[in-house]
C-alpha atoms as a PDB file:
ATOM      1  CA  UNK A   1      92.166 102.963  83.623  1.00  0.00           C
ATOM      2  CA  UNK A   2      95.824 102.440  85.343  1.00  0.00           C
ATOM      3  CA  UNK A   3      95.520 100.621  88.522  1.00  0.00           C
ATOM      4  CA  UNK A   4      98.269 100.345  91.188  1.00  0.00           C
ATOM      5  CA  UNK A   5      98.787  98.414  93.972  1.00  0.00           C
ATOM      6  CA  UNK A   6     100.980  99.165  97.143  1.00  0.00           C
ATOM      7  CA  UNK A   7     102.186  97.295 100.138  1.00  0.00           C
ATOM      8  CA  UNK A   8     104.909  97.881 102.512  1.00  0.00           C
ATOM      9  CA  UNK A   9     106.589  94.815 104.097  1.00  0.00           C
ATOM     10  CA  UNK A  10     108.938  93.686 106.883  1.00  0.00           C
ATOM     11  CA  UNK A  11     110.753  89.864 106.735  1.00  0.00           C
ATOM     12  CA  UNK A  12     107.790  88.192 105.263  1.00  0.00           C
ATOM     13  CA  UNK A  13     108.754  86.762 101.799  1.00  0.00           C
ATOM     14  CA  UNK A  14     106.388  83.913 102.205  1.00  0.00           C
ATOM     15  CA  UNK A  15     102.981  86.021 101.718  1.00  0.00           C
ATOM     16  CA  UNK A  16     104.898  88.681  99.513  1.00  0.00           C
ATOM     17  CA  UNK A  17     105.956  85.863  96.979  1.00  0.00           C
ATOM     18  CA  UNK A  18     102.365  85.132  96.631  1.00  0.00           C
ATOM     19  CA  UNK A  19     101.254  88.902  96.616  1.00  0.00           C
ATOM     20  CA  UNK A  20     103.451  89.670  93.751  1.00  0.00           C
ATOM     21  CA  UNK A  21     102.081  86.590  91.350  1.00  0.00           C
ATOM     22  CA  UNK A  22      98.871  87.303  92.223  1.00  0.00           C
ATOM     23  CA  UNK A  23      98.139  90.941  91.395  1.00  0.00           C
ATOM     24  CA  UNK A  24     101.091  91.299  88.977  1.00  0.00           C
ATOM     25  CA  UNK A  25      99.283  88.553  87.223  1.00  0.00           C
ATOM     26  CA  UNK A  26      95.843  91.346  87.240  1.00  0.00           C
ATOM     27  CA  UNK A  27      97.499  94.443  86.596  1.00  0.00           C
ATOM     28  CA  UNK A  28     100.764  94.043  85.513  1.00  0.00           C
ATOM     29  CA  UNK A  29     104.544  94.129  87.455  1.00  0.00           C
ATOM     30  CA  UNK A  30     105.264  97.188  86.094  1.00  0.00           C
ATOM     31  CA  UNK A  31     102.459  98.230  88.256  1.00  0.00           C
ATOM     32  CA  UNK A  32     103.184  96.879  91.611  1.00  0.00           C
ATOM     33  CA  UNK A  33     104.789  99.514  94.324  1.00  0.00           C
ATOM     34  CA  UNK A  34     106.471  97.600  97.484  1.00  0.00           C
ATOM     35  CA  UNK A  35     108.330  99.369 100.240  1.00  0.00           C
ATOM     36  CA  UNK A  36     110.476  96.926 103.011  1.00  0.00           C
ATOM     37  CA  UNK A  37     110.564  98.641 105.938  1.00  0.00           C
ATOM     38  CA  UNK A  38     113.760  99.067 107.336  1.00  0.00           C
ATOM     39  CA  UNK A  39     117.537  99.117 105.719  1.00  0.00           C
ATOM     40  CA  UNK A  40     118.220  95.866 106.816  1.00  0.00           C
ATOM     41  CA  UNK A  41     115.846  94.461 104.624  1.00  0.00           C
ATOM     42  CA  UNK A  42     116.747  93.099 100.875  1.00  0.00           C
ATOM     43  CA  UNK A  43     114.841  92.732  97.767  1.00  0.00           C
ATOM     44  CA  UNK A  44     114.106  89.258  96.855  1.00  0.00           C
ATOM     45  CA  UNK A  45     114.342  88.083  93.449  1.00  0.00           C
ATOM     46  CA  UNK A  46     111.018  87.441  93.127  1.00  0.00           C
ATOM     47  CA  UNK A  47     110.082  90.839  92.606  1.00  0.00           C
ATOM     48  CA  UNK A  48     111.650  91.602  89.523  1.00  0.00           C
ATOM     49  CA  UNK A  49     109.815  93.682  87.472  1.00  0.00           C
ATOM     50  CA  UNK A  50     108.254  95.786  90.278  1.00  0.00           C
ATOM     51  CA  UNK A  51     108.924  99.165  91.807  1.00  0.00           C
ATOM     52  CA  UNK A  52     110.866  98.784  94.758  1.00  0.00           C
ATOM     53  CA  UNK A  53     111.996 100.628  97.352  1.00  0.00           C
ATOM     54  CA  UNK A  54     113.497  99.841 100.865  1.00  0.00           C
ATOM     55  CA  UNK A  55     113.017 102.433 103.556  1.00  0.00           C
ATOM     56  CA  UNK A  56     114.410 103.632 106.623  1.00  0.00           C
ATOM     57  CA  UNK A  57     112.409 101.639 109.221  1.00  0.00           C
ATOM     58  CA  UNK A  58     109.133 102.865 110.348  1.00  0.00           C
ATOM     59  CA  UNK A  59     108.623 103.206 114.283  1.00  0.00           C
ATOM     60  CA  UNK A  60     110.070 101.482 116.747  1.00  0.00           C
ATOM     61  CA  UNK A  61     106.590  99.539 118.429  1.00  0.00           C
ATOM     62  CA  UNK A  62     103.396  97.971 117.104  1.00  0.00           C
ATOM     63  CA  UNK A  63     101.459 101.236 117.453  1.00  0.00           C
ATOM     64  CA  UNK A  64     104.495 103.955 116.269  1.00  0.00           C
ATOM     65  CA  UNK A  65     104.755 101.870 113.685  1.00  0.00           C
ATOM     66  CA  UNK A  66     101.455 101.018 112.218  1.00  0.00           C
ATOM     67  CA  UNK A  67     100.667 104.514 112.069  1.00  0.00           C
ATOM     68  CA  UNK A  68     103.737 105.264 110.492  1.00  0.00           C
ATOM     69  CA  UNK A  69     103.193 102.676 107.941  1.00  0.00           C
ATOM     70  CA  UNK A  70     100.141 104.352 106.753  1.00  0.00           C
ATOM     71  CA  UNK A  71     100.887 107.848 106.693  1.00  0.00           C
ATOM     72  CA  UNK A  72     103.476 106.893 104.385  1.00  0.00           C
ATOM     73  CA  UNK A  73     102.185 104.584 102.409  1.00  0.00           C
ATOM     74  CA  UNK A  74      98.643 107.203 102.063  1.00  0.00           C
ATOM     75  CA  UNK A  75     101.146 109.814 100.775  1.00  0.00           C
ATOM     76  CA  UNK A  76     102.832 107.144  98.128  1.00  0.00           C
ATOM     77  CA  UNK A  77      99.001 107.167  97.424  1.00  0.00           C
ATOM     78  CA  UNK A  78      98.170 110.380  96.614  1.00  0.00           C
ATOM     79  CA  UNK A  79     101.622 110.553  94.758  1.00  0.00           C
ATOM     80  CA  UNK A  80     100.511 107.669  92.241  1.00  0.00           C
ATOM     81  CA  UNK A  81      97.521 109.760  91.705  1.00  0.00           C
ATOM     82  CA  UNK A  82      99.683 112.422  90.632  1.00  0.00           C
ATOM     83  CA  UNK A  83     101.043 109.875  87.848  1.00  0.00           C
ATOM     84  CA  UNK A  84      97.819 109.168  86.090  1.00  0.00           C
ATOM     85  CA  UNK A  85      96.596 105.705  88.092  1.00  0.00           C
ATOM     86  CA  UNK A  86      93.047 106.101  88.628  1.00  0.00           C
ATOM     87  CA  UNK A  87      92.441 103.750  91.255  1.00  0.00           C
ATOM     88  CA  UNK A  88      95.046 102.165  93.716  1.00  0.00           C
ATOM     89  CA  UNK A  89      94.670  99.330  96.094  1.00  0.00           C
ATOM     90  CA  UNK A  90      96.154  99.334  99.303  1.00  0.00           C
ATOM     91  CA  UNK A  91      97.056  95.958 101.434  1.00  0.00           C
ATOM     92  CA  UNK A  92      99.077  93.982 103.658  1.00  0.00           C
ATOM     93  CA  UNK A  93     101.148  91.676 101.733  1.00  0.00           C
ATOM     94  CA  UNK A  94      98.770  88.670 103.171  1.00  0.00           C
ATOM     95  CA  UNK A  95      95.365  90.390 101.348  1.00  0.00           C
ATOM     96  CA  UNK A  96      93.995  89.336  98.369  1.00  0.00           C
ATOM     97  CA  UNK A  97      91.202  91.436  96.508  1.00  0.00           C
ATOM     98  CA  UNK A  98      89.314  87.937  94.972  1.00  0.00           C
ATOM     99  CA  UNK A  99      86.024  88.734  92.403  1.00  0.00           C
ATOM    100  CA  UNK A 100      83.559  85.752  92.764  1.00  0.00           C
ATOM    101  CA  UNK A 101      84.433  83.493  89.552  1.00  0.00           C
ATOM    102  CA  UNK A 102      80.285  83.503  89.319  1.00  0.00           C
ATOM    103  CA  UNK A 103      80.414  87.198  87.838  1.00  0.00           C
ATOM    104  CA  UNK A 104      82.333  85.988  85.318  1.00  0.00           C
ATOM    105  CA  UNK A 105      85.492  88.590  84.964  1.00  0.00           C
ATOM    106  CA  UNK A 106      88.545  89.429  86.079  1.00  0.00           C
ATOM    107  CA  UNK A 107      89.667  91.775  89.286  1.00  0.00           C
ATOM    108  CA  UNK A 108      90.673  94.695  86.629  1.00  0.00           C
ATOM    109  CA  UNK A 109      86.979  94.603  84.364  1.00  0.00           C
ATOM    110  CA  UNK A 110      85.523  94.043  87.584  1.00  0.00           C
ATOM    111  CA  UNK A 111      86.808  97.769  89.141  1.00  0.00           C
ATOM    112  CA  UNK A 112      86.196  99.461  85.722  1.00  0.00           C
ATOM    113  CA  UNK A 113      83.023  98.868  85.773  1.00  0.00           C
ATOM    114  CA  UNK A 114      82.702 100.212  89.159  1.00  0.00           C
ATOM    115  CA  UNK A 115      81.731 103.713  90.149  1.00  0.00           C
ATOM    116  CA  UNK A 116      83.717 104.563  93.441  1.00  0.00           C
ATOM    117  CA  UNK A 117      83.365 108.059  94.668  1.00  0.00           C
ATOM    118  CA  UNK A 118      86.220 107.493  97.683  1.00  0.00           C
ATOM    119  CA  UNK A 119      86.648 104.131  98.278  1.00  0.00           C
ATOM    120  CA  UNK A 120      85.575 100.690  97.938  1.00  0.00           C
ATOM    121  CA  UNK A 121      85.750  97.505 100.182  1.00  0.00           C
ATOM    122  CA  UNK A 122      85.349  94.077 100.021  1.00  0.00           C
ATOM    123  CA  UNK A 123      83.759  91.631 102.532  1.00  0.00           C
ATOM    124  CA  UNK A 124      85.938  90.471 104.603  1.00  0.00           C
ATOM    125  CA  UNK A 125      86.753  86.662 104.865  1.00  0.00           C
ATOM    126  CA  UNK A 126      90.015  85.789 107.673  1.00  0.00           C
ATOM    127  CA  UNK A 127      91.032  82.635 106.971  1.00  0.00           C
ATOM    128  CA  UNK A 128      91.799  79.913 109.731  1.00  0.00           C
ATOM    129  CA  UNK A 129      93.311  76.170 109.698  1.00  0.00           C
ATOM    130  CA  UNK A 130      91.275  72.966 110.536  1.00  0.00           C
ATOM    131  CA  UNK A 131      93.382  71.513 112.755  1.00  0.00           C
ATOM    132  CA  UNK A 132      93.176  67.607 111.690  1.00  0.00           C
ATOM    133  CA  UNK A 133      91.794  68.214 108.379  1.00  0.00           C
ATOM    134  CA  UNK A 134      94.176  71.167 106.310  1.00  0.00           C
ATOM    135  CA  UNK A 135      98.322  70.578 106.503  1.00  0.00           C
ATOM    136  CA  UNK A 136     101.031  72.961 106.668  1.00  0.00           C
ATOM    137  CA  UNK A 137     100.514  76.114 104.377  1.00  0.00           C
ATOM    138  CA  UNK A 138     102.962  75.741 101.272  1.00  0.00           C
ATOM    139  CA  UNK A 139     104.535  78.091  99.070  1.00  0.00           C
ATOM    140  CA  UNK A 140     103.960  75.781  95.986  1.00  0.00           C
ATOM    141  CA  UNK A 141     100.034  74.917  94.847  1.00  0.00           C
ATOM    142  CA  UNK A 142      97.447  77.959  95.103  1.00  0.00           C
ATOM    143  CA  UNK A 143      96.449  79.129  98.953  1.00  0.00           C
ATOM    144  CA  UNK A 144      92.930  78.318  98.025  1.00  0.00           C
ATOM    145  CA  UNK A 145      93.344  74.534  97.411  1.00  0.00           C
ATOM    146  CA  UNK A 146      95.218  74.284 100.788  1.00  0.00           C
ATOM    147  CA  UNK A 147      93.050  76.428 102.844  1.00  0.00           C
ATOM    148  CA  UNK A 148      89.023  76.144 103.126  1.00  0.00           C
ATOM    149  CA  UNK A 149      87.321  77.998 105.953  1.00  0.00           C
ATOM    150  CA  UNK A 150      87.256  81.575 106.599  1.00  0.00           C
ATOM    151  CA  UNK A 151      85.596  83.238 109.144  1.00  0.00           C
ATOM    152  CA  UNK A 152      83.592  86.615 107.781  1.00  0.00           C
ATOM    153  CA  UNK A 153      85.746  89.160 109.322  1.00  0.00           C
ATOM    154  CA  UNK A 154      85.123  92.738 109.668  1.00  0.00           C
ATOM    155  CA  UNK A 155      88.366  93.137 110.851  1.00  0.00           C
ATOM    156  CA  UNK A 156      89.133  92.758 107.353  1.00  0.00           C
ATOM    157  CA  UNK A 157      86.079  94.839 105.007  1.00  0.00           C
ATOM    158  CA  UNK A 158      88.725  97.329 104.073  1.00  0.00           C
ATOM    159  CA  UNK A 159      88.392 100.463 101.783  1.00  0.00           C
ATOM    160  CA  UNK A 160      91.697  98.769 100.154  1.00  0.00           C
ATOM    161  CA  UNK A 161      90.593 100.761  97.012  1.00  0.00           C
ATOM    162  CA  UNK A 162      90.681 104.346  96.435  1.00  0.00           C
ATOM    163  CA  UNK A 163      89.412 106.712  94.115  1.00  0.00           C
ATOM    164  CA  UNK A 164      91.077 109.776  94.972  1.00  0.00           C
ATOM    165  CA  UNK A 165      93.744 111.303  97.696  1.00  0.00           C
ATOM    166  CA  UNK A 166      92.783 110.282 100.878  1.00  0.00           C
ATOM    167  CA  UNK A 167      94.157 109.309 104.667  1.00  0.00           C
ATOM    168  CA  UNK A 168      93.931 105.840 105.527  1.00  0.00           C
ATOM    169  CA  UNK A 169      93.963 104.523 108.763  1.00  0.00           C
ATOM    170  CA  UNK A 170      96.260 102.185 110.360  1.00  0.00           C
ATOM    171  CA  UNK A 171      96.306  98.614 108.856  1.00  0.00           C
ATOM    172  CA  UNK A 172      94.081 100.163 105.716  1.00  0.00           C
ATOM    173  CA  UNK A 173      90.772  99.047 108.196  1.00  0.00           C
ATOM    174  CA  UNK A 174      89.224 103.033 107.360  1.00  0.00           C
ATOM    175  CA  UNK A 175      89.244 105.840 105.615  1.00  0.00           C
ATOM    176  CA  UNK A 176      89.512 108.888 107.970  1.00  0.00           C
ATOM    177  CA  UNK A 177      86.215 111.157 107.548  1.00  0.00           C
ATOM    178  CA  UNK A 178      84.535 108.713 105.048  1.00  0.00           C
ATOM    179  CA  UNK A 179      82.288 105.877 104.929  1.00  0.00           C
ATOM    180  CA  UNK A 180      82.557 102.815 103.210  1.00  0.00           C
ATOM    181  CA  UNK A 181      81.212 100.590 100.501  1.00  0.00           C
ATOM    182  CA  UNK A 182      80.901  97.141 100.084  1.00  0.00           C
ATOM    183  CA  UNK A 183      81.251  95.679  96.507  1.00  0.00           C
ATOM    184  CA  UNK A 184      78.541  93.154  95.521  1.00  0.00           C
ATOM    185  CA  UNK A 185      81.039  89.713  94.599  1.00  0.00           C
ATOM    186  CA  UNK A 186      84.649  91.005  96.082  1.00  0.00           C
ATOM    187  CA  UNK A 187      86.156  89.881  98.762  1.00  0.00           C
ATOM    188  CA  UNK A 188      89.376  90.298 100.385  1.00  0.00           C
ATOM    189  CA  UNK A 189      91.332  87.125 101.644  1.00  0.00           C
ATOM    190  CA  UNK A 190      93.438  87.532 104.729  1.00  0.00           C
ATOM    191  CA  UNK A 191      96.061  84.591 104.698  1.00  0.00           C
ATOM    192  CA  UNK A 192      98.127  86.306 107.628  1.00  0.00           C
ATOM    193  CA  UNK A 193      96.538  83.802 110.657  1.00  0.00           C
ATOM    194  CA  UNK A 194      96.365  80.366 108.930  1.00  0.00           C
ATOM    195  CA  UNK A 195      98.764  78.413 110.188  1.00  0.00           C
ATOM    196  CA  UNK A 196      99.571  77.412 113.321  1.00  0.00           C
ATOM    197  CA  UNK A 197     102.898  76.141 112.528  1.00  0.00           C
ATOM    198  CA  UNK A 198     103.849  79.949 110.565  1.00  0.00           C
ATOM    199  CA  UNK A 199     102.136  81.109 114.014  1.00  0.00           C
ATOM    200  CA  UNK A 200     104.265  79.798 115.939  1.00  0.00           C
ATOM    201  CA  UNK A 201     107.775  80.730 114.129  1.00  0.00           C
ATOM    202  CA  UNK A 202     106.133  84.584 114.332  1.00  0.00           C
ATOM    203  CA  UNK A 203     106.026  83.875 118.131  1.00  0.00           C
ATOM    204  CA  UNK A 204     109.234  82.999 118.575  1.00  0.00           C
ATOM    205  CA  UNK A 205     110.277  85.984 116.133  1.00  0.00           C
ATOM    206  CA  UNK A 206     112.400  88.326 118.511  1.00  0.00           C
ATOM    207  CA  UNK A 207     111.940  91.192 116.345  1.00  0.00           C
ATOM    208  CA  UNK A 208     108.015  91.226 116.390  1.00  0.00           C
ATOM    209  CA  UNK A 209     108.441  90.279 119.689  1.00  0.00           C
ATOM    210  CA  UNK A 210     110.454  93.393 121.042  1.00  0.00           C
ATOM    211  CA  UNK A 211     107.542  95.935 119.130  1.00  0.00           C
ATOM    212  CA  UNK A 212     104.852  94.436 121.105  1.00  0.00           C
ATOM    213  CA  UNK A 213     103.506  92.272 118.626  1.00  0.00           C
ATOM    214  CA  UNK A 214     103.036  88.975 120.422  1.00  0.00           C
ATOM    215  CA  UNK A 215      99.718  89.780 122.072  1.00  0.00           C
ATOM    216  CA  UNK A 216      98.147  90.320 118.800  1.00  0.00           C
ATOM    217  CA  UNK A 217      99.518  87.506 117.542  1.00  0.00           C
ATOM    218  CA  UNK A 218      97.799  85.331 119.831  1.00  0.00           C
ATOM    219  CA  UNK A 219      94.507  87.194 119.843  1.00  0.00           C
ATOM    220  CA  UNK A 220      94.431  86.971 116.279  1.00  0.00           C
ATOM    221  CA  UNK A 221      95.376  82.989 116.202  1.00  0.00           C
ATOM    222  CA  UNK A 222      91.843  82.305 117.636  1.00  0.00           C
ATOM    223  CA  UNK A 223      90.994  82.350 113.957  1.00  0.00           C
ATOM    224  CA  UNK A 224      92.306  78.722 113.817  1.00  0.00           C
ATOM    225  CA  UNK A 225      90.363  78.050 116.828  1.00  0.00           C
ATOM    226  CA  UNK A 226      87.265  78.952 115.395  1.00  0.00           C
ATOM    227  CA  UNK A 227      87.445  76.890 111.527  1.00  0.00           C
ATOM    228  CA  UNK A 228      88.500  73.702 113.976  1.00  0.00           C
ATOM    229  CA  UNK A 229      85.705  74.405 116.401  1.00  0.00           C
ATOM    230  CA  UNK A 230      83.100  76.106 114.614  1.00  0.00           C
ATOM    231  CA  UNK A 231      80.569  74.503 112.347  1.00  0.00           C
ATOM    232  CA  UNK A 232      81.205  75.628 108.792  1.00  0.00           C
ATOM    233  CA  UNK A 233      77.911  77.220 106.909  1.00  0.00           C
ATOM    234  CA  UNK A 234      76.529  78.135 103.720  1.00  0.00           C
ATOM    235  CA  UNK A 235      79.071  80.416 101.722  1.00  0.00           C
ATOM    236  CA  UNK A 236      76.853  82.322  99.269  1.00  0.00           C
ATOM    237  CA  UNK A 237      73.933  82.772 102.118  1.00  0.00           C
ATOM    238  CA  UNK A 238      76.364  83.830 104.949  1.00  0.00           C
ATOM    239  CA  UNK A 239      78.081  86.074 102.735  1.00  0.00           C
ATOM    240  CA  UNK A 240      74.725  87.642 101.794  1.00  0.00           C
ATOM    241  CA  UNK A 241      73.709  88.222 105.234  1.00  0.00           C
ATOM    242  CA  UNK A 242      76.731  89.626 106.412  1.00  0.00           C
ATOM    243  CA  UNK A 243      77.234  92.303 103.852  1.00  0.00           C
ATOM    244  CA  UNK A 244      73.747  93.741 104.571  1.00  0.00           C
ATOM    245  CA  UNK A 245      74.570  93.433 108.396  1.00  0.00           C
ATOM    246  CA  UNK A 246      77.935  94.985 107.938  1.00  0.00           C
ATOM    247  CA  UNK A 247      76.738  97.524 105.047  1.00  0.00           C
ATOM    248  CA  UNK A 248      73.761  98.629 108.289  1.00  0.00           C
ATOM    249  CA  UNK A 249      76.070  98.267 111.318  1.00  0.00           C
ATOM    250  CA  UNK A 250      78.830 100.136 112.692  1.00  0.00           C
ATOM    251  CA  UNK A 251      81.503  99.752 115.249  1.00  0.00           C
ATOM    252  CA  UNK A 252      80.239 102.033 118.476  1.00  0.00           C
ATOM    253  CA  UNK A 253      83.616 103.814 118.606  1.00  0.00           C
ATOM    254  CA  UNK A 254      84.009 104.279 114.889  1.00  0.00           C
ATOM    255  CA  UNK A 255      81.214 105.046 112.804  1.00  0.00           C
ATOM    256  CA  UNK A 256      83.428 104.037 109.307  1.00  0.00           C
ATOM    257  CA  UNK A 257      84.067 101.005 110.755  1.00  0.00           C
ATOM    258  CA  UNK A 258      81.589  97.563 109.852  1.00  0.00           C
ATOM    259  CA  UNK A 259      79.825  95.777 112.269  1.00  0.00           C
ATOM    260  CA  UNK A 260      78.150  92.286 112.514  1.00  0.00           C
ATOM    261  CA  UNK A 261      76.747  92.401 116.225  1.00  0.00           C
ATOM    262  CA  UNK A 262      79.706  90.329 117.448  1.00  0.00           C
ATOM    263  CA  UNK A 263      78.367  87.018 115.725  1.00  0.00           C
ATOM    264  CA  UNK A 264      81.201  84.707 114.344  1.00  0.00           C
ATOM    265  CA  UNK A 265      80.367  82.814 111.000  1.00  0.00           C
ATOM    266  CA  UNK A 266      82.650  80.342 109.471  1.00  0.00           C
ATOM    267  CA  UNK A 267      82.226  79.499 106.010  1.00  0.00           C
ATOM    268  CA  UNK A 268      83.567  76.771 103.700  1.00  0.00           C
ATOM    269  CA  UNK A 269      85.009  78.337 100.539  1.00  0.00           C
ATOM    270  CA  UNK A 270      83.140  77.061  97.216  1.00  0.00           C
ATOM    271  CA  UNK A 271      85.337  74.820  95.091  1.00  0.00           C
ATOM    272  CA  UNK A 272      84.628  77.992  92.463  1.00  0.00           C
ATOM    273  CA  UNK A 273      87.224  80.128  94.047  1.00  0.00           C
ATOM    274  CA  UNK A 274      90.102  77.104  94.060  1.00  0.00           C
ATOM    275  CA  UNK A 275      91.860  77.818  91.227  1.00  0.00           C
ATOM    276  CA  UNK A 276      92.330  82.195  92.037  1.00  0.00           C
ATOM    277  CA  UNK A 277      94.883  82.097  94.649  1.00  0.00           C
END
């Protein structure tokens, strides 16, 4: 089975550099589809071997263009489909679809031996920094040994994967008119928040700044807050309980949407997963 995977990006080489190793390395460069949004944007060398594209830029404000994002991205979708790839992943260039090492295989034998009618998620885990404890986030060593709590997210249980043509909506967090699934051992890493130092640069970023962008920023540092604040429990218990609770649940304004009752669980990341990312 041909698997793709997509992103669309906007002056963030840092996390893109590491999304290109990472699921070139499980499904091949040839397979890889990245769109920079906006002509002033260049291709970095990094990405040889992929299919790029740089586009005309999408909306001109955090809302015009998130939506914009995915409508266009949902439509380079369905086009892939057209091309023979029988599932395609969609994320942000800071997501990382991880299989827990204790299953034994790979992210590609992993979704073959899946049967996904529409889509497929996994549990969300948004990682934070430990203020005293974890460093500055660096390009060279894997994300993994340089970052250890997460807090379980569902912010970030996307349907990532998709089976067939569908409509995603904004920031890949549903899939408009269908419900969602939660694989048993995936997760998907969100590396975006991490670092308060990368934090801060985004902050002083004038062009996130002028689409609206900086109270989100801010909301979404509070990540940080919690692994430095919050005690850190048992990953493979946690992580049990909060699929069932988000696999039950739903958000009260969107039915497709997971819910965990508003609790906030941080979890320290096994030494198992160290070596993935």
């Amino acid at each position: 089975m041909k698997i793709a995977a997509l992103t669309m990006v906007r002056n963030d080489d840092f996390h893109l550099r590491k999304w290109v190793e990472y699921y070139g390395k499980q499904f091949g460069r040839e397979n890889l589809f990245i769109y920079f949004d906006g002509l002033d944007q260049s291709v970095p060398d990094f990405c040889a071997g992929t299919n790029c594209s740089i586009q005309a830029k999408v909306g001109s404000d955090m809302v015009s263009s998130d939506k914009g994002r995915i409508k266009f991205l949902s439509a380079k979708a369905a086009e892939l489909f057209d091309r023979g790839y029988g599932l395609i992943i969609g994320t942000d260039a800071d997501e990382f679809l991880v299989v827990d090492p204790l299953l034994g295989m790979s992210l590609p034998e992993y979704l073959a031996g899946q049967r996904i009618k529409t889509s497929l998620s996994g549990l969300g885990l948004d990682f934070g920094q430990k203020i005293g404890e974890e460093g500055d986030l660096r390009e060279e060593g894997s994300f993994l040994s340089q970052r250890s709590y997460a807090q379980i997210g569902t912010r970030y249980t996307k349907p990532s994967i998709i089976a067939r043509p569908c409509v995603w909506g904004s920031g890949f967090h549903r899939v408009k008119g269908h419900n969602f699934h939660i694989g048993k051992g995936l997760y998907l890493m969100h590396f975006g928040y991490c670092d308060r130092k990368k934090l801060q640069e985004r902050m002083e970023d004038q062009d996130r700044l002028r689409q609206g962008w900086g109270r989100h920023i801010t909301k979404r540092s509070r990540t940080i807050c919690y692994a430095t604040e919050l005690p850190a429990r048992d990953f493979d218990r946690w992580t049990r309980i909060s699929r069932l609770l988000q696999t039950v649940f739903r958000q009260p304004h969107a039915w497709n949407k997971p819910s965990m009752l508003e609790l906030k669980i941080v979890v320290r990341i096994p030494e198992r997963f160290k070596s993935l990312l």
